[in-house]
PDB file of N, CA and C in Angstrom:
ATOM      1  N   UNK A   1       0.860  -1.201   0.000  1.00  0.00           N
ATOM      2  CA  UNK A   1       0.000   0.000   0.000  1.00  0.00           C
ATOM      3  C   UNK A   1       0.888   1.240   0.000  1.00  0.00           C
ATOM      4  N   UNK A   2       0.812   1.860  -0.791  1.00  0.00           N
ATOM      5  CA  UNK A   2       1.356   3.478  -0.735  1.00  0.00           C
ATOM      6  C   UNK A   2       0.797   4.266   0.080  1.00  0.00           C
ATOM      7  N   UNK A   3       1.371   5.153   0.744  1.00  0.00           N
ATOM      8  CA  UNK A   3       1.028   6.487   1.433  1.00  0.00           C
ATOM      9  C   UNK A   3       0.351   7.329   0.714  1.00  0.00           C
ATOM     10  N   UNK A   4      -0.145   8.218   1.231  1.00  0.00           N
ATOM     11  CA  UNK A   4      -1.390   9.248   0.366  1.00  0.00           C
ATOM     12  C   UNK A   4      -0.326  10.734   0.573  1.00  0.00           C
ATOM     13  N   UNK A   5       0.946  10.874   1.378  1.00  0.00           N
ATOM     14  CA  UNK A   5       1.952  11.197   1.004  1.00  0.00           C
ATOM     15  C   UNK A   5       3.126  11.136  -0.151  1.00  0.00           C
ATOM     16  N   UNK A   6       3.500   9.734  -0.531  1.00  0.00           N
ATOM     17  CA  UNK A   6       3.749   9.666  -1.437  1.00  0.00           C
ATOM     18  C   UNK A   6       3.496   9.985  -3.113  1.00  0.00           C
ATOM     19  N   UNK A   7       1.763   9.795  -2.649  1.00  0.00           N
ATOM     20  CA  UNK A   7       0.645  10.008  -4.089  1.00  0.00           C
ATOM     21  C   UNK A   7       0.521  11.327  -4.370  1.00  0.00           C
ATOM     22  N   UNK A   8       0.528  12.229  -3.198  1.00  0.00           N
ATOM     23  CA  UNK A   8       0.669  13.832  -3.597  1.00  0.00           C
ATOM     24  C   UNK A   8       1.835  13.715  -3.988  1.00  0.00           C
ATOM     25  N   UNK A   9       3.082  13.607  -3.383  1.00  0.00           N
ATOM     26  CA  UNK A   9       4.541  14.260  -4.070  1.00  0.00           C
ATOM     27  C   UNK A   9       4.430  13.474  -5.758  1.00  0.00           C
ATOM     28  N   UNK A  10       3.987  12.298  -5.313  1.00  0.00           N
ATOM     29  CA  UNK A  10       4.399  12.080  -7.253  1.00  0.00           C
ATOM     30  C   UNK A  10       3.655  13.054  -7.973  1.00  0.00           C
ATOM     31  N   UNK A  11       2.035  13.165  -7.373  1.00  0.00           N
ATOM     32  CA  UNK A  11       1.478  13.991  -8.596  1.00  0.00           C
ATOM     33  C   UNK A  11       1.969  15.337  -8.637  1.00  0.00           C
ATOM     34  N   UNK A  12       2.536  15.950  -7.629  1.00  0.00           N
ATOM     35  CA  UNK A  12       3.232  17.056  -7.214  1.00  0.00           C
ATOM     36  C   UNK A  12       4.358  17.062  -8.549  1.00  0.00           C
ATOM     37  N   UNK A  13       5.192  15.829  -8.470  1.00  0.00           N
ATOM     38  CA  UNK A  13       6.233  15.418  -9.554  1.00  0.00           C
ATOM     39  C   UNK A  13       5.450  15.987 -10.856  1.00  0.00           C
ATOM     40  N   UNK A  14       4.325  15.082 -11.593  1.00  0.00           N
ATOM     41  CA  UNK A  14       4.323  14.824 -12.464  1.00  0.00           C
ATOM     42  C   UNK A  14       3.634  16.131 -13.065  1.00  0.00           C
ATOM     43  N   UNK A  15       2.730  16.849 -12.021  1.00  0.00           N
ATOM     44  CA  UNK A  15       2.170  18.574 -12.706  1.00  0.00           C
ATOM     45  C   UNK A  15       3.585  19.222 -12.907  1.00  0.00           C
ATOM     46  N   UNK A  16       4.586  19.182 -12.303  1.00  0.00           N
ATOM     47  CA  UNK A  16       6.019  20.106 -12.565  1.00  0.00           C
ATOM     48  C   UNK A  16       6.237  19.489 -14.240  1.00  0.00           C
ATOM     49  N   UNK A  17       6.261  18.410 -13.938  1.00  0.00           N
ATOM     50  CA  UNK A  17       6.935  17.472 -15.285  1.00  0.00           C
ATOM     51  C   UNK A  17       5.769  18.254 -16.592  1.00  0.00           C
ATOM     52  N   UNK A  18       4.694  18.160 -16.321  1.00  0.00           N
ATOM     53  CA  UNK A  18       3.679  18.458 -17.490  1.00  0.00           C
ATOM     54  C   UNK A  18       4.134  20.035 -17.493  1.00  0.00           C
ATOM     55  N   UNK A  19       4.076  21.030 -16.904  1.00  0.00           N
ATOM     56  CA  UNK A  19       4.529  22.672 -16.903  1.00  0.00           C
ATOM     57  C   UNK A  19       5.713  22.851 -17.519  1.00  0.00           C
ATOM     58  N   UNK A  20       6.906  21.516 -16.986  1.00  0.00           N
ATOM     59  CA  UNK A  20       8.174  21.980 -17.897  1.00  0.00           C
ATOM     60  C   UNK A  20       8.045  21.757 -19.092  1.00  0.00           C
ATOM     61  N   UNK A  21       7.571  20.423 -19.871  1.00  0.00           N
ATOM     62  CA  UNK A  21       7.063  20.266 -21.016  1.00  0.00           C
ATOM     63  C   UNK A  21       6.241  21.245 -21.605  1.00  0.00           C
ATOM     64  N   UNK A  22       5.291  21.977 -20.889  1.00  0.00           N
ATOM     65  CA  UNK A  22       4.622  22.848 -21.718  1.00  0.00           C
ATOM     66  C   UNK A  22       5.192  24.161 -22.146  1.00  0.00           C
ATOM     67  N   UNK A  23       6.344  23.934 -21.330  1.00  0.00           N
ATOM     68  CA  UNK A  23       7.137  25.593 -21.379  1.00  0.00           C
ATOM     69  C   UNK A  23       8.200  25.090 -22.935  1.00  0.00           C
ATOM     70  N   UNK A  24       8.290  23.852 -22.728  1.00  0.00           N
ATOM     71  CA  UNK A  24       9.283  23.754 -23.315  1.00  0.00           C
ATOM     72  C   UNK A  24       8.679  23.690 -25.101  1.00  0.00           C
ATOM     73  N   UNK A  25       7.716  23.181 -24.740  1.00  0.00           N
ATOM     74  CA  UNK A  25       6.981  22.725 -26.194  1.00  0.00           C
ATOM     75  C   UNK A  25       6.572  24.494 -26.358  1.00  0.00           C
ATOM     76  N   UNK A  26       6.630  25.456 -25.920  1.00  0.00           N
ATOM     77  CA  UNK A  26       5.946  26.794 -25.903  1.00  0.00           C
ATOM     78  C   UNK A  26       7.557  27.148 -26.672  1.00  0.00           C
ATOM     79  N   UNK A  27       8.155  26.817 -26.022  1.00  0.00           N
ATOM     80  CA  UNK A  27      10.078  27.658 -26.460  1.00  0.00           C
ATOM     81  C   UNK A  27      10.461  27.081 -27.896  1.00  0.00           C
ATOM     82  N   UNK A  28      10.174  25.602 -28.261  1.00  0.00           N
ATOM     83  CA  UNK A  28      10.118  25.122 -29.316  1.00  0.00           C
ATOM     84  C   UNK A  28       9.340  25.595 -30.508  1.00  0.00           C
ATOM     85  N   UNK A  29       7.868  26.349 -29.634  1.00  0.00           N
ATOM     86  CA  UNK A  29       7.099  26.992 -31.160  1.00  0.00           C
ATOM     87  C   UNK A  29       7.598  28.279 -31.635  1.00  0.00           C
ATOM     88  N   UNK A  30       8.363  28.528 -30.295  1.00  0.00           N
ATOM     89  CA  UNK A  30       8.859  29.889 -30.422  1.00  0.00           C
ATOM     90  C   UNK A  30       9.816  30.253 -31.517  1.00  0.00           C
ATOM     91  N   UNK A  31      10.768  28.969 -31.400  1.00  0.00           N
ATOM     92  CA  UNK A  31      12.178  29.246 -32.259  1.00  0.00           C
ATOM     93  C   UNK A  31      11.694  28.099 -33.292  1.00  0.00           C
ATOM     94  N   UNK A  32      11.082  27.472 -33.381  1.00  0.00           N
ATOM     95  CA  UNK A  32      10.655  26.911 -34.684  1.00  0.00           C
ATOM     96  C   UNK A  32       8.800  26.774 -35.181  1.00  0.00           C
ATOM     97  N   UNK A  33       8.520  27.923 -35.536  1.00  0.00           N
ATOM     98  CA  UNK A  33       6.805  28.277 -35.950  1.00  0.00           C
ATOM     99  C   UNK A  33       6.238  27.635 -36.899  1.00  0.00           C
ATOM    100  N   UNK A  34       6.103  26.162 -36.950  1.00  0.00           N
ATOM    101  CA  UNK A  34       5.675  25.468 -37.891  1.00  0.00           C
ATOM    102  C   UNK A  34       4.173  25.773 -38.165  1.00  0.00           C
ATOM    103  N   UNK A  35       3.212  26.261 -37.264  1.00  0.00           N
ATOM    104  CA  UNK A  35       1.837  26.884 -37.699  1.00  0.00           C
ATOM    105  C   UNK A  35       2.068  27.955 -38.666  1.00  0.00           C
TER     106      UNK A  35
END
């Protein structure tokens, strides 16, 4: 059984993980504007 501690920090993890990706996929349209 996992902790309900643990289950926040991962999802804690994985919203950072989705924000850096979105920044990053944002910096990518930036310097390459394929639309």
């Amino acid at each position: 059984i996992i902790p309900v501690k643990k289950i926040g920090r991962t999802s804690l993890f994985l919203r950072q993980d989705v924000e850096t990706l979105k920044k990053e996929l944002e910096a990518n349209q930036k310097y390459r504007p394929n639309k």
